[in-house]
PDB file of N, CA and C in Angstrom:
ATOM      1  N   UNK A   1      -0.010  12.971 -15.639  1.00  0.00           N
ATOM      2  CA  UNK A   1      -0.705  13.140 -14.383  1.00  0.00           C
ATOM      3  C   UNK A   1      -0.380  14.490 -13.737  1.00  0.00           C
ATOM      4  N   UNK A   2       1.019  14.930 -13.312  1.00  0.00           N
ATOM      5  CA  UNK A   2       1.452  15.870 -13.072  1.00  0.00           C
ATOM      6  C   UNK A   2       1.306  17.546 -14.063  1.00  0.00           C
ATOM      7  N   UNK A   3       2.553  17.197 -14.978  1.00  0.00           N
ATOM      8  CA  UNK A   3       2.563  18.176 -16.207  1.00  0.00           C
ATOM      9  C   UNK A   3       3.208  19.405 -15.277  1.00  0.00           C
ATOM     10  N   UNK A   4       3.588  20.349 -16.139  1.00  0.00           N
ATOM     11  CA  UNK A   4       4.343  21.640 -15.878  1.00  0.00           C
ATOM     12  C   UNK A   4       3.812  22.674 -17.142  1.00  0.00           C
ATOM     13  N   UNK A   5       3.876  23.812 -16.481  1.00  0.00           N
ATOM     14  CA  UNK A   5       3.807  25.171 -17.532  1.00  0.00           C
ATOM     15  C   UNK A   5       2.601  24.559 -17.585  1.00  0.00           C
ATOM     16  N   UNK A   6       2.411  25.175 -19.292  1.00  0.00           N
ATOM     17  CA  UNK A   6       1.100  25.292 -19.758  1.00  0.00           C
ATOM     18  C   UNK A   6       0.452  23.907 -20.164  1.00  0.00           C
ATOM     19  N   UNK A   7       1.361  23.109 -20.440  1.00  0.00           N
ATOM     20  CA  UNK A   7       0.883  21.565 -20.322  1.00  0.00           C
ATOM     21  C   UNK A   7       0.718  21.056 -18.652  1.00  0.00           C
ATOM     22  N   UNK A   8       0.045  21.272 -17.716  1.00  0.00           N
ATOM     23  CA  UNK A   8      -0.861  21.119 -16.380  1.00  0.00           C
ATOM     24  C   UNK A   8      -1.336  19.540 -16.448  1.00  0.00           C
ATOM     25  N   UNK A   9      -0.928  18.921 -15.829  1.00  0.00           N
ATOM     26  CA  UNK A   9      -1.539  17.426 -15.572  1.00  0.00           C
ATOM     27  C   UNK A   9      -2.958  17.653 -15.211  1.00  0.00           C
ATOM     28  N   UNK A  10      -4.053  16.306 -15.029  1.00  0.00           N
ATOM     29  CA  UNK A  10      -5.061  16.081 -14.182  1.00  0.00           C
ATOM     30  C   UNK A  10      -4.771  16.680 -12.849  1.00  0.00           C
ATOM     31  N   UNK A  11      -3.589  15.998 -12.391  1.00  0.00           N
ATOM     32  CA  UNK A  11      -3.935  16.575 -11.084  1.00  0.00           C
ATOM     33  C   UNK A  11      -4.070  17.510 -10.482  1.00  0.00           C
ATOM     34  N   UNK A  12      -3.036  18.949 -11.294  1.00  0.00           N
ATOM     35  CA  UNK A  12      -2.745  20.173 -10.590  1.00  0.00           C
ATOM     36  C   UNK A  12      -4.644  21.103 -11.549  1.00  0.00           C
ATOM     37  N   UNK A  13      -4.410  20.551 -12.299  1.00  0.00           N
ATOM     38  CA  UNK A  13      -6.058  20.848 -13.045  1.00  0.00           C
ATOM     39  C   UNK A  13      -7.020  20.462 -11.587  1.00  0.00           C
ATOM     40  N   UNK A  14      -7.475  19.897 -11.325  1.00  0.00           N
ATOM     41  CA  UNK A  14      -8.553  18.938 -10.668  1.00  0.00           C
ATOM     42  C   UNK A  14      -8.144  19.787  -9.230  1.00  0.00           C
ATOM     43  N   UNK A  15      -6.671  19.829  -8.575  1.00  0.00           N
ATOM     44  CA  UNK A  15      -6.576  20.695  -7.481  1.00  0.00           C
ATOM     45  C   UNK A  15      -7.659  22.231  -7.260  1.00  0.00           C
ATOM     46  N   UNK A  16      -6.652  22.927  -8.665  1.00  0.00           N
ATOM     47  CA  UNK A  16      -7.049  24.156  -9.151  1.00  0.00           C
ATOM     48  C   UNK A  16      -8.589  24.233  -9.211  1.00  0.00           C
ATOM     49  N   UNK A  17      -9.587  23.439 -10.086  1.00  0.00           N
ATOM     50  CA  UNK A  17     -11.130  23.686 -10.212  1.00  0.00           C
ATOM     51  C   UNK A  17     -11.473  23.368  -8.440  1.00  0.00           C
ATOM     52  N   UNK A  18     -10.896  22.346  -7.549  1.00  0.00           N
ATOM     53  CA  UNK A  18     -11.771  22.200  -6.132  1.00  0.00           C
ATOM     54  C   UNK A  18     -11.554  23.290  -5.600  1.00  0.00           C
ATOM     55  N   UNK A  19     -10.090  23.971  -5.167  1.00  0.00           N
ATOM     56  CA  UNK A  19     -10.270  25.290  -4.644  1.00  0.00           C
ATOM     57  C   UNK A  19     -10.750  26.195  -4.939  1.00  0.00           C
ATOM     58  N   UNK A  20     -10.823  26.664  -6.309  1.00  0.00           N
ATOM     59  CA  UNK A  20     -11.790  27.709  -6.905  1.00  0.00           C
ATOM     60  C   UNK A  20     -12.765  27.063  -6.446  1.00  0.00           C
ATOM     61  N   UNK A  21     -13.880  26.327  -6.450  1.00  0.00           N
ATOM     62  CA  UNK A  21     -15.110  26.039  -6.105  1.00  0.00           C
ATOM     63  C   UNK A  21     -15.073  26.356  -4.654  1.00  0.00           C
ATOM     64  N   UNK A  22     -14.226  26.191  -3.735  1.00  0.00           N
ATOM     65  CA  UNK A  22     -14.098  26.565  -1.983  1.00  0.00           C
ATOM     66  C   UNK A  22     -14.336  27.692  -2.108  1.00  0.00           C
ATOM     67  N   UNK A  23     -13.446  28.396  -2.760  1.00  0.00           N
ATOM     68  CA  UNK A  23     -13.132  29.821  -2.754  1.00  0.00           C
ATOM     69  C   UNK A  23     -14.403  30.534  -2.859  1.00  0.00           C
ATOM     70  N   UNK A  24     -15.072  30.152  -3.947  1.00  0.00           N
ATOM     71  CA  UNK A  24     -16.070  30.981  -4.757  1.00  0.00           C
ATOM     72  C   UNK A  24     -17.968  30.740  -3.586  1.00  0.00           C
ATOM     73  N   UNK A  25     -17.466  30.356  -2.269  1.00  0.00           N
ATOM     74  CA  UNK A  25     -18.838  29.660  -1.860  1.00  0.00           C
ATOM     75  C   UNK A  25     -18.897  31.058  -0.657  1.00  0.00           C
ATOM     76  N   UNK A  26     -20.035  31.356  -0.852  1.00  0.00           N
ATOM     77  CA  UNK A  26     -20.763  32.583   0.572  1.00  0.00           C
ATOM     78  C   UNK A  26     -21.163  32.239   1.435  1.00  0.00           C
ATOM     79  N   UNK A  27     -21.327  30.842   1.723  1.00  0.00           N
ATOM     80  CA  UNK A  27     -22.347  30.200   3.051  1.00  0.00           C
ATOM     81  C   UNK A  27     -21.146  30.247   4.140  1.00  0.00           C
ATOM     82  N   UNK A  28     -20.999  31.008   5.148  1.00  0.00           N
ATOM     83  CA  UNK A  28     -20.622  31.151   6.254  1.00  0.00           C
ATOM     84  C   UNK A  28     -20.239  30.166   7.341  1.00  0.00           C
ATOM     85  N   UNK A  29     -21.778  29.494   6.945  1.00  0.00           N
ATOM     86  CA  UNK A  29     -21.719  28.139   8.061  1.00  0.00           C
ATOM     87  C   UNK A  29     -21.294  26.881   7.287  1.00  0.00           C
ATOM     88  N   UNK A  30     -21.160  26.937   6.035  1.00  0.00           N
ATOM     89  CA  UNK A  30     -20.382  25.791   5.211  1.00  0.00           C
ATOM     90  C   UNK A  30     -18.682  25.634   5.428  1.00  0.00           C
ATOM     91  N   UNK A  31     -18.694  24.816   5.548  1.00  0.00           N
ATOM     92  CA  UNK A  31     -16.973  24.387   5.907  1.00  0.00           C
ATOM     93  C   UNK A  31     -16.569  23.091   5.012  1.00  0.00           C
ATOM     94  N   UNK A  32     -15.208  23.275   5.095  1.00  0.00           N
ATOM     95  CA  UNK A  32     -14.790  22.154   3.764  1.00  0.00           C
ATOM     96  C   UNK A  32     -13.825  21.333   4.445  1.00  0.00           C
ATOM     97  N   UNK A  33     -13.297  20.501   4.344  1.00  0.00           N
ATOM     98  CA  UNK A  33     -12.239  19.554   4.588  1.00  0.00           C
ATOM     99  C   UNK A  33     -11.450  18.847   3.384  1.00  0.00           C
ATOM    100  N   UNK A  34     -10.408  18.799   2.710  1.00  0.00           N
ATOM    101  CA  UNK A  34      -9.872  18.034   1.382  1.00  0.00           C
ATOM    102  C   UNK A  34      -8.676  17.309   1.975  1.00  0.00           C
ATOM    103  N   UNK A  35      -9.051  16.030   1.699  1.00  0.00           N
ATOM    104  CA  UNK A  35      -7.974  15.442   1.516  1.00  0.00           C
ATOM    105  C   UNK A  35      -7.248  14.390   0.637  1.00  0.00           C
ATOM    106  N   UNK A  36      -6.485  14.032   0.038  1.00  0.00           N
ATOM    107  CA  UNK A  36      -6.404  13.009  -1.023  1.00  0.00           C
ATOM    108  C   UNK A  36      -5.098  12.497  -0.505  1.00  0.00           C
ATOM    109  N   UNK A  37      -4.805  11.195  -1.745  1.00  0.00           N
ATOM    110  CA  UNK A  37      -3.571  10.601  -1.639  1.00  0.00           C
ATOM    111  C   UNK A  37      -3.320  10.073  -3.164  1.00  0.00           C
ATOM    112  N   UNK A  38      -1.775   9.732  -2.855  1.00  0.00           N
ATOM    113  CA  UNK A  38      -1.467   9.974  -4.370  1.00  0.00           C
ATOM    114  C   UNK A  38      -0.532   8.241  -4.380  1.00  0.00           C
ATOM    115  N   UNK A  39      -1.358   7.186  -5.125  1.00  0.00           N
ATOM    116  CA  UNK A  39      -0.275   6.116  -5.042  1.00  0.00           C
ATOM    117  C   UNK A  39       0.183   5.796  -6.292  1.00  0.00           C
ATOM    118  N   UNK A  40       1.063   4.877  -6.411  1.00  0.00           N
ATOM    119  CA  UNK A  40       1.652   4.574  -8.200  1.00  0.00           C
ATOM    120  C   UNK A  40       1.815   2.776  -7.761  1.00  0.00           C
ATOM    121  N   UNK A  41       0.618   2.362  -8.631  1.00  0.00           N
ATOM    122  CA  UNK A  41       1.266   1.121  -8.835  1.00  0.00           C
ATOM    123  C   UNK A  41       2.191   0.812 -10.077  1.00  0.00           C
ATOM    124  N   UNK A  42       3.069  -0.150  -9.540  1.00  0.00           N
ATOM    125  CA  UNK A  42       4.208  -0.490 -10.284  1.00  0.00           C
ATOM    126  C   UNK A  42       5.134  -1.424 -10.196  1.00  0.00           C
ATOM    127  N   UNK A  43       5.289  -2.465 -11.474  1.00  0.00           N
ATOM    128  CA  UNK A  43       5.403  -4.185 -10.552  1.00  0.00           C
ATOM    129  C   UNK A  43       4.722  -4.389  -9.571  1.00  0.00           C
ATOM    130  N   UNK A  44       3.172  -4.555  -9.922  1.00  0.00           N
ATOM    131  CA  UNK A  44       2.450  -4.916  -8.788  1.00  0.00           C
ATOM    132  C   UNK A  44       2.828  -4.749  -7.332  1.00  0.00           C
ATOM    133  N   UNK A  45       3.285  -3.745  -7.641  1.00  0.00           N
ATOM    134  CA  UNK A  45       3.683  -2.878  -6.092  1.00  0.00           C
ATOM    135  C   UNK A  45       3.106  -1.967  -5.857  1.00  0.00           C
ATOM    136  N   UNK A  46       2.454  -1.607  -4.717  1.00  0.00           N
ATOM    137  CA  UNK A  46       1.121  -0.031  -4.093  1.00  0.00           C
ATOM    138  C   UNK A  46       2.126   0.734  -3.383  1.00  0.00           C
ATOM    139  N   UNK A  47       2.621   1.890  -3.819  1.00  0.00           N
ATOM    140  CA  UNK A  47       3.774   2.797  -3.180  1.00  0.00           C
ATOM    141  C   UNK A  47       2.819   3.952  -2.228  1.00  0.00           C
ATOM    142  N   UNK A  48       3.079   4.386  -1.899  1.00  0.00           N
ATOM    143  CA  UNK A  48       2.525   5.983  -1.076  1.00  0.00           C
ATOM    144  C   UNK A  48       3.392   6.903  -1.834  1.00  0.00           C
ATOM    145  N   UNK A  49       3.025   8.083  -2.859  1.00  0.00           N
ATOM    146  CA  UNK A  49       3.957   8.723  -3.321  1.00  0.00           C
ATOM    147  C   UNK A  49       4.357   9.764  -2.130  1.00  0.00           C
ATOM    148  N   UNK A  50       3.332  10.460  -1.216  1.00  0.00           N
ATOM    149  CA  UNK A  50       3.727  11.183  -0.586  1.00  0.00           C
ATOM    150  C   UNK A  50       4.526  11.145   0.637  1.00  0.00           C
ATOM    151  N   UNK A  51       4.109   9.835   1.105  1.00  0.00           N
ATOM    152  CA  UNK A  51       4.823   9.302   2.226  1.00  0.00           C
ATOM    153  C   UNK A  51       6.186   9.309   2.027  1.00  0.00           C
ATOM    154  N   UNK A  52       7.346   9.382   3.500  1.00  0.00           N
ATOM    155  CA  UNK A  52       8.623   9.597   3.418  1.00  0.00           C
ATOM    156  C   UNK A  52       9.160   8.161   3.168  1.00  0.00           C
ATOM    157  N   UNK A  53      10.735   8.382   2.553  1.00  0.00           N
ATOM    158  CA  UNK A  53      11.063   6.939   1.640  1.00  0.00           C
ATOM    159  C   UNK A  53      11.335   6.315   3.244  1.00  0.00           C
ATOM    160  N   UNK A  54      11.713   6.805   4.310  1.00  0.00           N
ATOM    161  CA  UNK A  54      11.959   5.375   5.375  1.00  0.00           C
ATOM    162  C   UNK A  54      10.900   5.120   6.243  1.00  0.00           C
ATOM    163  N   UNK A  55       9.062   5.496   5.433  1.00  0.00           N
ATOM    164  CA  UNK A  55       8.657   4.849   6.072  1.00  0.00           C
ATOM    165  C   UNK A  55       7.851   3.835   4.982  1.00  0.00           C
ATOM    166  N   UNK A  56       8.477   3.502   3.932  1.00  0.00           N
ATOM    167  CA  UNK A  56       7.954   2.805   2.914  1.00  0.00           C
ATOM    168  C   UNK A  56       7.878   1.102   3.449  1.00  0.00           C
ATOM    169  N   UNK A  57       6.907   0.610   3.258  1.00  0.00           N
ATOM    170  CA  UNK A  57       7.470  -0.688   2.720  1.00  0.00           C
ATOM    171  C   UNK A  57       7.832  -1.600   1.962  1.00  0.00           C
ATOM    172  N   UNK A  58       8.652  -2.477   2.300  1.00  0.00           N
ATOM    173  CA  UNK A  58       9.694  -2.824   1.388  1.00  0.00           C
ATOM    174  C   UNK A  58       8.791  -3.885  -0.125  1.00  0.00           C
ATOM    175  N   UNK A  59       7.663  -4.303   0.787  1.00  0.00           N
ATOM    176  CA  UNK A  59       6.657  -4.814  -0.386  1.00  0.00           C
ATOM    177  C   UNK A  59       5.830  -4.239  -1.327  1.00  0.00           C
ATOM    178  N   UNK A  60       5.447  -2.955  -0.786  1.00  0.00           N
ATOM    179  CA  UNK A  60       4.730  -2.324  -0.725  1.00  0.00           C
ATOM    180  C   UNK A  60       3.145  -2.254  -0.170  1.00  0.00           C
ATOM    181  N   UNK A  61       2.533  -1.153  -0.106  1.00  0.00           N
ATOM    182  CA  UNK A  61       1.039  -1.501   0.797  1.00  0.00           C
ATOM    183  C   UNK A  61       0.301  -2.140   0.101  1.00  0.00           C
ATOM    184  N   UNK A  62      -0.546  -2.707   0.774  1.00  0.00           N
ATOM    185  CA  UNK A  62      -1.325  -3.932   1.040  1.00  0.00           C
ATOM    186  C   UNK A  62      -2.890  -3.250   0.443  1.00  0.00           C
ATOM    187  N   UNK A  63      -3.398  -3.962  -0.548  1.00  0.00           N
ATOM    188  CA  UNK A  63      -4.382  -3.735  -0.796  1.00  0.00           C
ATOM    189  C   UNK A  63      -5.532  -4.786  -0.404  1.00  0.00           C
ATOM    190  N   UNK A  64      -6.434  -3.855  -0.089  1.00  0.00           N
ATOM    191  CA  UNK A  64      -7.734  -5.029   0.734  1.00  0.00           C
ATOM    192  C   UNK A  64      -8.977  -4.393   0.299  1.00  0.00           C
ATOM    193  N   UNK A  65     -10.026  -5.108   0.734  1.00  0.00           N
ATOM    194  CA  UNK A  65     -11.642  -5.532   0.472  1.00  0.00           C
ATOM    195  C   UNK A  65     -12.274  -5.403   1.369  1.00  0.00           C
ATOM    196  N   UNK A  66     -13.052  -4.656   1.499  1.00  0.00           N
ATOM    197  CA  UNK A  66     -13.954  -4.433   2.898  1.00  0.00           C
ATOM    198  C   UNK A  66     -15.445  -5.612   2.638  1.00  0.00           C
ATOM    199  N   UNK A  67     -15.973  -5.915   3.776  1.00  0.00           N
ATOM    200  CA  UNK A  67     -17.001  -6.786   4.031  1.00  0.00           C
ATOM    201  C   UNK A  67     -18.451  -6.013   2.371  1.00  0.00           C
ATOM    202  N   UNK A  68     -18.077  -4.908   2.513  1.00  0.00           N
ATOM    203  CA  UNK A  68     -19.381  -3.813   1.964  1.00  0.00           C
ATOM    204  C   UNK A  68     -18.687  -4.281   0.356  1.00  0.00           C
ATOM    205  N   UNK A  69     -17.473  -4.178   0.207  1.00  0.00           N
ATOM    206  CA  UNK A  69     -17.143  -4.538  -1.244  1.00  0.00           C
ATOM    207  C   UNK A  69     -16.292  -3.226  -1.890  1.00  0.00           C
ATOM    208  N   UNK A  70     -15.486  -2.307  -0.367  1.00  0.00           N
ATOM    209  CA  UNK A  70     -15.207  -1.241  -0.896  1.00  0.00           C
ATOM    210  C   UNK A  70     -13.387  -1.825  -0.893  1.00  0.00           C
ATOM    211  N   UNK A  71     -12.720  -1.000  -1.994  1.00  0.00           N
ATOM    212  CA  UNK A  71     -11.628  -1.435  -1.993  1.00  0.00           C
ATOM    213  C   UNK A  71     -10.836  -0.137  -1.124  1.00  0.00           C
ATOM    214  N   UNK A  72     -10.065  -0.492  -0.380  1.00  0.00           N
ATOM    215  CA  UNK A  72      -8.901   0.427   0.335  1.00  0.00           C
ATOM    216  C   UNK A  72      -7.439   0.027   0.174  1.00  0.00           C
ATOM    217  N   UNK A  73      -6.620   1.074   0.701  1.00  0.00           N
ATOM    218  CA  UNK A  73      -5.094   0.294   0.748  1.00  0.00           C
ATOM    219  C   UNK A  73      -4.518   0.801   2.216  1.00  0.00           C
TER     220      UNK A  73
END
C-alpha cells in the first residue's frame, strides 16, 4: 500500500498522479479541495490510521449504513 524508493505503493502513486493533475490545470476559476482517509481493518477492528493513538477507540470505529445504502465509518 505504502512502499518506499523505487518500489512506491498505491498510495504515494495515486497521491502523486492527483496532484500532477491539480498542478497541470489553467482554469483560474477552478479550485480543488482533496481529502482522504486512511483505515486498516484488522480483527474485525476499523482503526483511523491517521488519527492520534489517545483518541482511538478501544473497539474500534463503528461502521454503518446510510438509509440511501451508502456505507460510512
Amino acid at each position: 500500500m505504502i512502499g518506499y524508493g523505487k518500489n512506491k505503493g498505491i498510495v504515494p502513486i495515486a497521491c502523486d498522479e492527483i496532484f500532477k493533475r491539480i498542478n497541470s490545470n489553467t482554469d483560474e476559476e477552478r479550485k480543488y479541495q482533496v481529502q482522504f482517509s486512511m483505515l486498516e481493518i484488522y480483527n474485525e477492528k476499523v482503526q483511523d490510521l491517521l488519527g492520534d493513538e489517545a483518541s482511538k477507540p478501544t473497539g474500534g470505529l463503528k461502521v454503518r449504513e446510510s438509509q440511501s445504502g451508502a456505507v460510512y465509518v
